[in-house]
PDB file of N, CA and C in Angstrom:
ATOM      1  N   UNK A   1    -115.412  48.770 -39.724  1.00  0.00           N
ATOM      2  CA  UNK A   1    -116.747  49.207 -39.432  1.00  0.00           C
ATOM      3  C   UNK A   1    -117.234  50.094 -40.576  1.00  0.00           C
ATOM      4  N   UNK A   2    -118.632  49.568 -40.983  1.00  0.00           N
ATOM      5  CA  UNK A   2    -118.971  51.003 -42.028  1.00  0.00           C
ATOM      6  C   UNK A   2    -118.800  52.373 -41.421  1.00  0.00           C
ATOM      7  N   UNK A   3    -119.243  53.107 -42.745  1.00  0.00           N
ATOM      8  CA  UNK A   3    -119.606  54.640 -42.087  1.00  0.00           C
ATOM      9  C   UNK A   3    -121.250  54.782 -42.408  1.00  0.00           C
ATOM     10  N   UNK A   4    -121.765  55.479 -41.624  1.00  0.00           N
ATOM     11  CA  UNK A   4    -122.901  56.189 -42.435  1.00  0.00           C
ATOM     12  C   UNK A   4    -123.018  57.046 -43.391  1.00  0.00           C
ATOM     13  N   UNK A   5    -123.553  56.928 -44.434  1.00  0.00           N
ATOM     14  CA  UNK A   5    -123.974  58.237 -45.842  1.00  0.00           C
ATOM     15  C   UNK A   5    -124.573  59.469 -45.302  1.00  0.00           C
ATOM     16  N   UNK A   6    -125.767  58.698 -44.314  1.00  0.00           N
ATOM     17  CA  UNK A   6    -126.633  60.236 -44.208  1.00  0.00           C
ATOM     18  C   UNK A   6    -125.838  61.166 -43.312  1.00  0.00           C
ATOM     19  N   UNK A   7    -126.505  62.431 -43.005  1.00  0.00           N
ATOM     20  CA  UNK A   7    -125.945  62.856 -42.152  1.00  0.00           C
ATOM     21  C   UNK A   7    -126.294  62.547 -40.550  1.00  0.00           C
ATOM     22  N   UNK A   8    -125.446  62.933 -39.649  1.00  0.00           N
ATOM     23  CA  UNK A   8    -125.873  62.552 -38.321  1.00  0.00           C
ATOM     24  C   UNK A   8    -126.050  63.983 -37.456  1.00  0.00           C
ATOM     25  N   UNK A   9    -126.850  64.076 -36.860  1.00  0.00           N
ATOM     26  CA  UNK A   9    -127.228  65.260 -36.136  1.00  0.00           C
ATOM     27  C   UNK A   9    -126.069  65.318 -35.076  1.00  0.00           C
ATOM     28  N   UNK A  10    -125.421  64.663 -34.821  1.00  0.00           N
ATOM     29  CA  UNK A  10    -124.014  64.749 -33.574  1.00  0.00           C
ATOM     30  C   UNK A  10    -123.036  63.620 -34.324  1.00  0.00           C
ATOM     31  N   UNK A  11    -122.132  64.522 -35.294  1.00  0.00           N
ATOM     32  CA  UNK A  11    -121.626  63.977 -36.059  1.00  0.00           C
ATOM     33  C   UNK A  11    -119.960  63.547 -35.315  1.00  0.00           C
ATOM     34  N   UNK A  12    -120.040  64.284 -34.742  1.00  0.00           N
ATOM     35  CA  UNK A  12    -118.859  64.078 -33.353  1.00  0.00           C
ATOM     36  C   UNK A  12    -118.824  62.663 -32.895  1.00  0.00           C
ATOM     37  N   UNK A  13    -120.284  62.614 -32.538  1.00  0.00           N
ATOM     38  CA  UNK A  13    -120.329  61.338 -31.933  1.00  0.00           C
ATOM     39  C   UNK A  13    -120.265  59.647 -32.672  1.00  0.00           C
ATOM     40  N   UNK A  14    -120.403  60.148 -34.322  1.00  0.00           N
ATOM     41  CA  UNK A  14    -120.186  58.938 -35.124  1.00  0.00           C
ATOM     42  C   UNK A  14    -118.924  59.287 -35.413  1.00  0.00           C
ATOM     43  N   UNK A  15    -117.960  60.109 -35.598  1.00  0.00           N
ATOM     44  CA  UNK A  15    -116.168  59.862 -35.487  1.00  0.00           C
ATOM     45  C   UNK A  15    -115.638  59.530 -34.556  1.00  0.00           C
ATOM     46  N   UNK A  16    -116.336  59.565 -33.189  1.00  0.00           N
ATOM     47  CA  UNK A  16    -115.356  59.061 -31.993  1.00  0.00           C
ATOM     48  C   UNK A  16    -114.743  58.378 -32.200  1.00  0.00           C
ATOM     49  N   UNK A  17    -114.999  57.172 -32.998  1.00  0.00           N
ATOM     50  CA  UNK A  17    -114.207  55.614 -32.851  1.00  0.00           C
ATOM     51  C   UNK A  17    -113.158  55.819 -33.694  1.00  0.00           C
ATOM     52  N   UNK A  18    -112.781  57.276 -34.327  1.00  0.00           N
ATOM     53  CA  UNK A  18    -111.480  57.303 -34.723  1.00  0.00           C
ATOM     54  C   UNK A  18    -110.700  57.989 -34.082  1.00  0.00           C
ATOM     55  N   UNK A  19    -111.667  58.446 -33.137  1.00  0.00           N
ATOM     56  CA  UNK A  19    -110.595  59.972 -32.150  1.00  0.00           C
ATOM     57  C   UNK A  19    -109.555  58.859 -31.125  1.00  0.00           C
ATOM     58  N   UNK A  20    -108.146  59.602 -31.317  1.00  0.00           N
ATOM     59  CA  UNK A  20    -106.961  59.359 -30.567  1.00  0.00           C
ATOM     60  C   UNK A  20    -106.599  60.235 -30.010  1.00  0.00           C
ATOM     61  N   UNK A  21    -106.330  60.365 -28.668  1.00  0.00           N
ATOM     62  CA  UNK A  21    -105.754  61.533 -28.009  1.00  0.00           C
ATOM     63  C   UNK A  21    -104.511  61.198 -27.113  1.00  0.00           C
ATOM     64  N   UNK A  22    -103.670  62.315 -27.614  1.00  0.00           N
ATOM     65  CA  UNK A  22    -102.726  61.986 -27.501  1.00  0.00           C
ATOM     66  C   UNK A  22    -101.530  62.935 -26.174  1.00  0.00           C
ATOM     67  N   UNK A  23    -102.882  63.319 -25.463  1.00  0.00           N
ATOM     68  CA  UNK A  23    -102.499  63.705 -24.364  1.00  0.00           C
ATOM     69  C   UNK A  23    -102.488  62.253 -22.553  1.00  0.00           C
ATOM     70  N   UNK A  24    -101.931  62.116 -22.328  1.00  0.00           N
ATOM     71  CA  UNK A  24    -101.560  61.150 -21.018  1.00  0.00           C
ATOM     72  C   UNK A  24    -101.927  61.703 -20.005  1.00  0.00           C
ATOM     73  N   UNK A  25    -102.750  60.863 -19.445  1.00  0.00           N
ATOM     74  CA  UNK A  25    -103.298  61.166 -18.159  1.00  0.00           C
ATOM     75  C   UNK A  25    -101.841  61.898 -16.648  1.00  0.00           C
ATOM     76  N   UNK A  26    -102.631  62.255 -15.847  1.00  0.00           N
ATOM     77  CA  UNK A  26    -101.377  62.622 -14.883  1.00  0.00           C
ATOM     78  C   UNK A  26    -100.686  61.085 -13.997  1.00  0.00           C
ATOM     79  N   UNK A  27     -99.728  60.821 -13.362  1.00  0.00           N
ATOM     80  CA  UNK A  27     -99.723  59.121 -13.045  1.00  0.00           C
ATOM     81  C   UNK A  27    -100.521  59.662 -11.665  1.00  0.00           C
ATOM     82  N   UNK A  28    -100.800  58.313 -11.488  1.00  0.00           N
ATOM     83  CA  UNK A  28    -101.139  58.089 -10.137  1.00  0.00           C
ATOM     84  C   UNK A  28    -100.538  58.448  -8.622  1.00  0.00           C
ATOM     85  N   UNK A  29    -101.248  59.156  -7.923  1.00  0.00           N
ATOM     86  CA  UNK A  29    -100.700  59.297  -6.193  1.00  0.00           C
ATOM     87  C   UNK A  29    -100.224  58.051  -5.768  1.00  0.00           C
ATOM     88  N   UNK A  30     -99.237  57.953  -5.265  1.00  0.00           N
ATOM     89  CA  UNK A  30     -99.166  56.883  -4.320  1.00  0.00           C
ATOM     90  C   UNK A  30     -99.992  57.161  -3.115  1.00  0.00           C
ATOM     91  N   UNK A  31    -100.593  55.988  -2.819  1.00  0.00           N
ATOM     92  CA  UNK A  31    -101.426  55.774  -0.923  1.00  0.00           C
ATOM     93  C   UNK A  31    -100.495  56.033  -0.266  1.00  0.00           C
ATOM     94  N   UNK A  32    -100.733  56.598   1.168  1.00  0.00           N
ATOM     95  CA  UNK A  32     -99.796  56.659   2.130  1.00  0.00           C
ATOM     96  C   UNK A  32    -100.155  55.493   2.926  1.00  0.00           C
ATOM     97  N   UNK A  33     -98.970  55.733   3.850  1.00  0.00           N
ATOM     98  CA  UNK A  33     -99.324  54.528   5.262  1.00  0.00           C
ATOM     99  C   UNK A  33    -100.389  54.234   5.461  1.00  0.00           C
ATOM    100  N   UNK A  34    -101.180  55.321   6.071  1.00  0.00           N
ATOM    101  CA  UNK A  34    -102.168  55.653   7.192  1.00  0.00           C
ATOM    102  C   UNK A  34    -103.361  55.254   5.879  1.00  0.00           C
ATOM    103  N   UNK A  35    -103.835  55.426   4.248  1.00  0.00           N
ATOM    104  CA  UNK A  35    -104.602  55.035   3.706  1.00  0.00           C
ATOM    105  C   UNK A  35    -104.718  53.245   3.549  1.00  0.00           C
ATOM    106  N   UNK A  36    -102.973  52.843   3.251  1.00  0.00           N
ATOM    107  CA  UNK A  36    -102.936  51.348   3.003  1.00  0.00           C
ATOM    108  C   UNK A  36    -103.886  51.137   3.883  1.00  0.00           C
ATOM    109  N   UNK A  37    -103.324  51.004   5.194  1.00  0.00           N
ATOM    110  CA  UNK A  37    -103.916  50.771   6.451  1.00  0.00           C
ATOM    111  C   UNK A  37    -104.935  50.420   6.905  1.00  0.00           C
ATOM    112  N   UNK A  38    -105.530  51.702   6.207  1.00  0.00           N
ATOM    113  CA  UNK A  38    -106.968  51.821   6.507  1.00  0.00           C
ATOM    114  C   UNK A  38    -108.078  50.851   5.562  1.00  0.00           C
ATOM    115  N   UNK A  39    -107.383  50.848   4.231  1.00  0.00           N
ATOM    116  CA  UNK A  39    -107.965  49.913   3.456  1.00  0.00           C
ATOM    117  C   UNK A  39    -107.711  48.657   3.768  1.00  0.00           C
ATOM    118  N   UNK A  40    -106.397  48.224   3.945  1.00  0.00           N
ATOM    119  CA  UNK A  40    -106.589  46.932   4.645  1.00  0.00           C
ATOM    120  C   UNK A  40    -107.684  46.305   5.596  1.00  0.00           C
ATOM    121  N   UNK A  41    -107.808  47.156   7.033  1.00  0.00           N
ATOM    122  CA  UNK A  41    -108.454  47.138   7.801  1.00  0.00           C
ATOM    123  C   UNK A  41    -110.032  46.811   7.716  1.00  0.00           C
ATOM    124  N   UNK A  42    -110.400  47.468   6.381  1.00  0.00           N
ATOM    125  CA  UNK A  42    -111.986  47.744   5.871  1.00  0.00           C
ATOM    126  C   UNK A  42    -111.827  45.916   5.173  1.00  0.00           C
ATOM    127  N   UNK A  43    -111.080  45.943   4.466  1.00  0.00           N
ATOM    128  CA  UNK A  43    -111.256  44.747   3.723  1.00  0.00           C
ATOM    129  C   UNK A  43    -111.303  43.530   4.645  1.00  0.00           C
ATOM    130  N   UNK A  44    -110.041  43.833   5.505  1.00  0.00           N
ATOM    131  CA  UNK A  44    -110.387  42.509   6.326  1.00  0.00           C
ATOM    132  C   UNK A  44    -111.362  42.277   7.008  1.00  0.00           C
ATOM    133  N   UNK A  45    -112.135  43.586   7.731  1.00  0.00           N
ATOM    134  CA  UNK A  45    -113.511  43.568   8.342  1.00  0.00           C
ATOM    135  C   UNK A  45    -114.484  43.033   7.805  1.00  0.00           C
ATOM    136  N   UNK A  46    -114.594  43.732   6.001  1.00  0.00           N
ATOM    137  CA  UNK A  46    -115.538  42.805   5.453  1.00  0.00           C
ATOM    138  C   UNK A  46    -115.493  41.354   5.361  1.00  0.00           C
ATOM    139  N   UNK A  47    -114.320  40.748   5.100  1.00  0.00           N
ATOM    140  CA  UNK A  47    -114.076  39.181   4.469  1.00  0.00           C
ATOM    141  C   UNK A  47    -114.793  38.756   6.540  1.00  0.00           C
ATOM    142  N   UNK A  48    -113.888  39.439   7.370  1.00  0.00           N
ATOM    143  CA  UNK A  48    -114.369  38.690   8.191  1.00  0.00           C
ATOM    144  C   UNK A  48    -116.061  38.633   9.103  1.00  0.00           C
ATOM    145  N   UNK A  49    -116.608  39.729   8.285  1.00  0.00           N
ATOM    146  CA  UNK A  49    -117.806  39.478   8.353  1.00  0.00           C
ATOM    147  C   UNK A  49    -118.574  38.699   7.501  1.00  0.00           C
ATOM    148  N   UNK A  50    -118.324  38.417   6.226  1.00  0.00           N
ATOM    149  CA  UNK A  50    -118.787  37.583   5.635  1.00  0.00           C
ATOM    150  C   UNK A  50    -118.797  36.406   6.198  1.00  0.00           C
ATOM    151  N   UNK A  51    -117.068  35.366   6.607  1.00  0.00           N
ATOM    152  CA  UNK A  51    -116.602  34.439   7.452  1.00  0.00           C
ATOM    153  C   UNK A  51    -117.657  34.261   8.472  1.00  0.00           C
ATOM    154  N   UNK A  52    -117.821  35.085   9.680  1.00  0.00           N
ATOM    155  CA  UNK A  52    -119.075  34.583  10.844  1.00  0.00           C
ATOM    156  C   UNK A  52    -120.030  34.843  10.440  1.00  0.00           C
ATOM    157  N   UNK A  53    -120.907  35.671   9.476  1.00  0.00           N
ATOM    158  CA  UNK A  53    -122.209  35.094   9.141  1.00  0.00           C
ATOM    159  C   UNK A  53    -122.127  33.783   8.460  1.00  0.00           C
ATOM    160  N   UNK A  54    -121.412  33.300   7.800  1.00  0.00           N
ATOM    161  CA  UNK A  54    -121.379  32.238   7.359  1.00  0.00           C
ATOM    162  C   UNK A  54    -120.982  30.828   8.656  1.00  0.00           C
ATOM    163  N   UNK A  55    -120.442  30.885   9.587  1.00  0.00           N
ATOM    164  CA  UNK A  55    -120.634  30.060  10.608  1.00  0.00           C
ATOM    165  C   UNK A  55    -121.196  30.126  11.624  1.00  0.00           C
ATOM    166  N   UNK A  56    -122.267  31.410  11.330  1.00  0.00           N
ATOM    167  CA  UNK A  56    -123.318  31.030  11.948  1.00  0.00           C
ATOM    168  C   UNK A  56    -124.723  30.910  11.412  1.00  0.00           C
ATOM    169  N   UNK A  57    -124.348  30.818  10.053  1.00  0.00           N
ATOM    170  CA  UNK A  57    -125.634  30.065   9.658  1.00  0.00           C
ATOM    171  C   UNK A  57    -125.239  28.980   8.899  1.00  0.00           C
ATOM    172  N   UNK A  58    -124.112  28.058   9.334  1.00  0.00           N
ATOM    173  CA  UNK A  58    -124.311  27.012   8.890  1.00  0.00           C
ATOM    174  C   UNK A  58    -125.041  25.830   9.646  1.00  0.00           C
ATOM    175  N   UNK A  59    -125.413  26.228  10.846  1.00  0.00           N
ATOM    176  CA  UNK A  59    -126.192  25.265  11.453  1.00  0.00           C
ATOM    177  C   UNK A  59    -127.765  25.486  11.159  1.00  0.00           C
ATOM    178  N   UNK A  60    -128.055  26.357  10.584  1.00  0.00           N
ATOM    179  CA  UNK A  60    -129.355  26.290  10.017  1.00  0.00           C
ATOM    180  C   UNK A  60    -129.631  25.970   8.312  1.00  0.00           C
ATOM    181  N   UNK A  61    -128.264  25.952   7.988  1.00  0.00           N
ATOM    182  CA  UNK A  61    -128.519  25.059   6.806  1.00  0.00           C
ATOM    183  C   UNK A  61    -128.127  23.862   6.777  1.00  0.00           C
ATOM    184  N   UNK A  62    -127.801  23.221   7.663  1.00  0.00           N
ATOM    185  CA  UNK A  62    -127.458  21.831   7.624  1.00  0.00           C
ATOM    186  C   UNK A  62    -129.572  21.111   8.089  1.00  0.00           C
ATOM    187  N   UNK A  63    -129.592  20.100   7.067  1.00  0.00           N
ATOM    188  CA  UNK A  63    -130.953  19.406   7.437  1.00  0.00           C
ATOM    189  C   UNK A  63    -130.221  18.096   8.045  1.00  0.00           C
ATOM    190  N   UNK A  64    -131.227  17.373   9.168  1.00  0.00           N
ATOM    191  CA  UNK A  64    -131.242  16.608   9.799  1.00  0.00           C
ATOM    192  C   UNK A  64    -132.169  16.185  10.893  1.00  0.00           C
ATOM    193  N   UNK A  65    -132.472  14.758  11.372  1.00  0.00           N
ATOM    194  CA  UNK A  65    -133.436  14.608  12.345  1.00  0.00           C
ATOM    195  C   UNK A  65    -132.976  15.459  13.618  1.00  0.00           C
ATOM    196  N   UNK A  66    -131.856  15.645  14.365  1.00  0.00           N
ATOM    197  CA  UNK A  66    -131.794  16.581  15.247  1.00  0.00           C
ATOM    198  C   UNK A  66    -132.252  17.792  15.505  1.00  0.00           C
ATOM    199  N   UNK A  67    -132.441  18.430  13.978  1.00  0.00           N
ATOM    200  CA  UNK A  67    -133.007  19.680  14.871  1.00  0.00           C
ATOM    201  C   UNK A  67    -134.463  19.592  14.881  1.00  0.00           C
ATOM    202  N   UNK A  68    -135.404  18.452  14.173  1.00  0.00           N
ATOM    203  CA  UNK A  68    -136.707  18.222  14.419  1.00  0.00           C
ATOM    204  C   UNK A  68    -137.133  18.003  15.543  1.00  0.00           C
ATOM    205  N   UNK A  69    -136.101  17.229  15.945  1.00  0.00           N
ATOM    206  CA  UNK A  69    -136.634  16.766  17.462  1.00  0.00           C
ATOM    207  C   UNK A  69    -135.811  17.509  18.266  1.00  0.00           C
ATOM    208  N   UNK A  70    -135.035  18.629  18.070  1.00  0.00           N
ATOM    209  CA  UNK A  70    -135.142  19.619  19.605  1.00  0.00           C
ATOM    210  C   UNK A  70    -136.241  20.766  19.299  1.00  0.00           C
ATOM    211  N   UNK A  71    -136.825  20.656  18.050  1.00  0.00           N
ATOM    212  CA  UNK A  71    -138.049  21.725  18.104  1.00  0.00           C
ATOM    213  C   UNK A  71    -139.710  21.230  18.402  1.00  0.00           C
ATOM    214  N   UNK A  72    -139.407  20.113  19.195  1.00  0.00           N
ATOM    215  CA  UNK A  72    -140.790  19.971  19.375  1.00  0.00           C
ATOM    216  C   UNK A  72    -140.651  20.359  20.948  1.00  0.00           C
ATOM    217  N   UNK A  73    -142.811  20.164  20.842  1.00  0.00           N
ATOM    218  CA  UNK A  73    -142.715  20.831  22.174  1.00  0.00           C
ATOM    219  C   UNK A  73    -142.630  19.814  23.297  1.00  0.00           C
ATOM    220  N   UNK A  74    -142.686  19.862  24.484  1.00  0.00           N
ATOM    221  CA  UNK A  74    -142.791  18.493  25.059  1.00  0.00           C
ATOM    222  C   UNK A  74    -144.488  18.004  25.747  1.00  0.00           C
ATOM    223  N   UNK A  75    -145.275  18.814  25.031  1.00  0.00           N
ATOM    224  CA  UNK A  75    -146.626  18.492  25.061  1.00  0.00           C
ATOM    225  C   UNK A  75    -146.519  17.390  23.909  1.00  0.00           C
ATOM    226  N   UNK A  76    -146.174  17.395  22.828  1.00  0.00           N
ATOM    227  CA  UNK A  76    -146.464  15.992  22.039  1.00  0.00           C
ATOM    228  C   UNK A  76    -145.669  14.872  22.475  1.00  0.00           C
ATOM    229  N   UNK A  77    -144.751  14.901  23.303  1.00  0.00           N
ATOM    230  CA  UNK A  77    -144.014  14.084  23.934  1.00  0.00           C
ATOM    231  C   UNK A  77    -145.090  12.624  24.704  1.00  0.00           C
ATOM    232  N   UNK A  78    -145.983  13.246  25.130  1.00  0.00           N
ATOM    233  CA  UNK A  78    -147.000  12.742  26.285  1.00  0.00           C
ATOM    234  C   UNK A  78    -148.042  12.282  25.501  1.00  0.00           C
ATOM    235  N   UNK A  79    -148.158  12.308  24.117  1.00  0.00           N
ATOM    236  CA  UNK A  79    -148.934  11.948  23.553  1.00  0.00           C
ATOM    237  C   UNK A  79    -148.906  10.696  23.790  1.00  0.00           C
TER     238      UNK A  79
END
């Protein structure tokens, strides 16, 4: 990558891309039981809400003469 000549008013911020730090984050908590759990629980709720809105609107996305003719009225019937 070039550098720039001029100067930069936040000159910090045009060396970043060489800054290395060489301090390591702390590791990670392990989840307990009672969090797995709970995340499980959320996730499966969602997928399975996604799942029944989706079978129940697949009968309104399916096209076909059936549902034309259970939406009429039965005044045009007598026509």
């Amino acid at each position: 990558m070039f550098r720039r000549r001029e100067p930069v008013p936040f000159a910090f911020v045009a060396e970043a891309e060489s800054f290395r730090s060489n301090v390591t984050p702390p590791p990670r908590e392990r989840l307990s039981a009672s969090q797995l759990v709970g995340r499980t629980l959320l996730g499966l709720t969602v997928v399975a809400g996604l799942v029944g809105s989706l079978i129940l609107g697949m009968p309104s996305l399916q096209s076909g003469d059936s549902a034309t003719r259970q939406q009429q009225s039965e005044a045009s019937d007598n026509r």
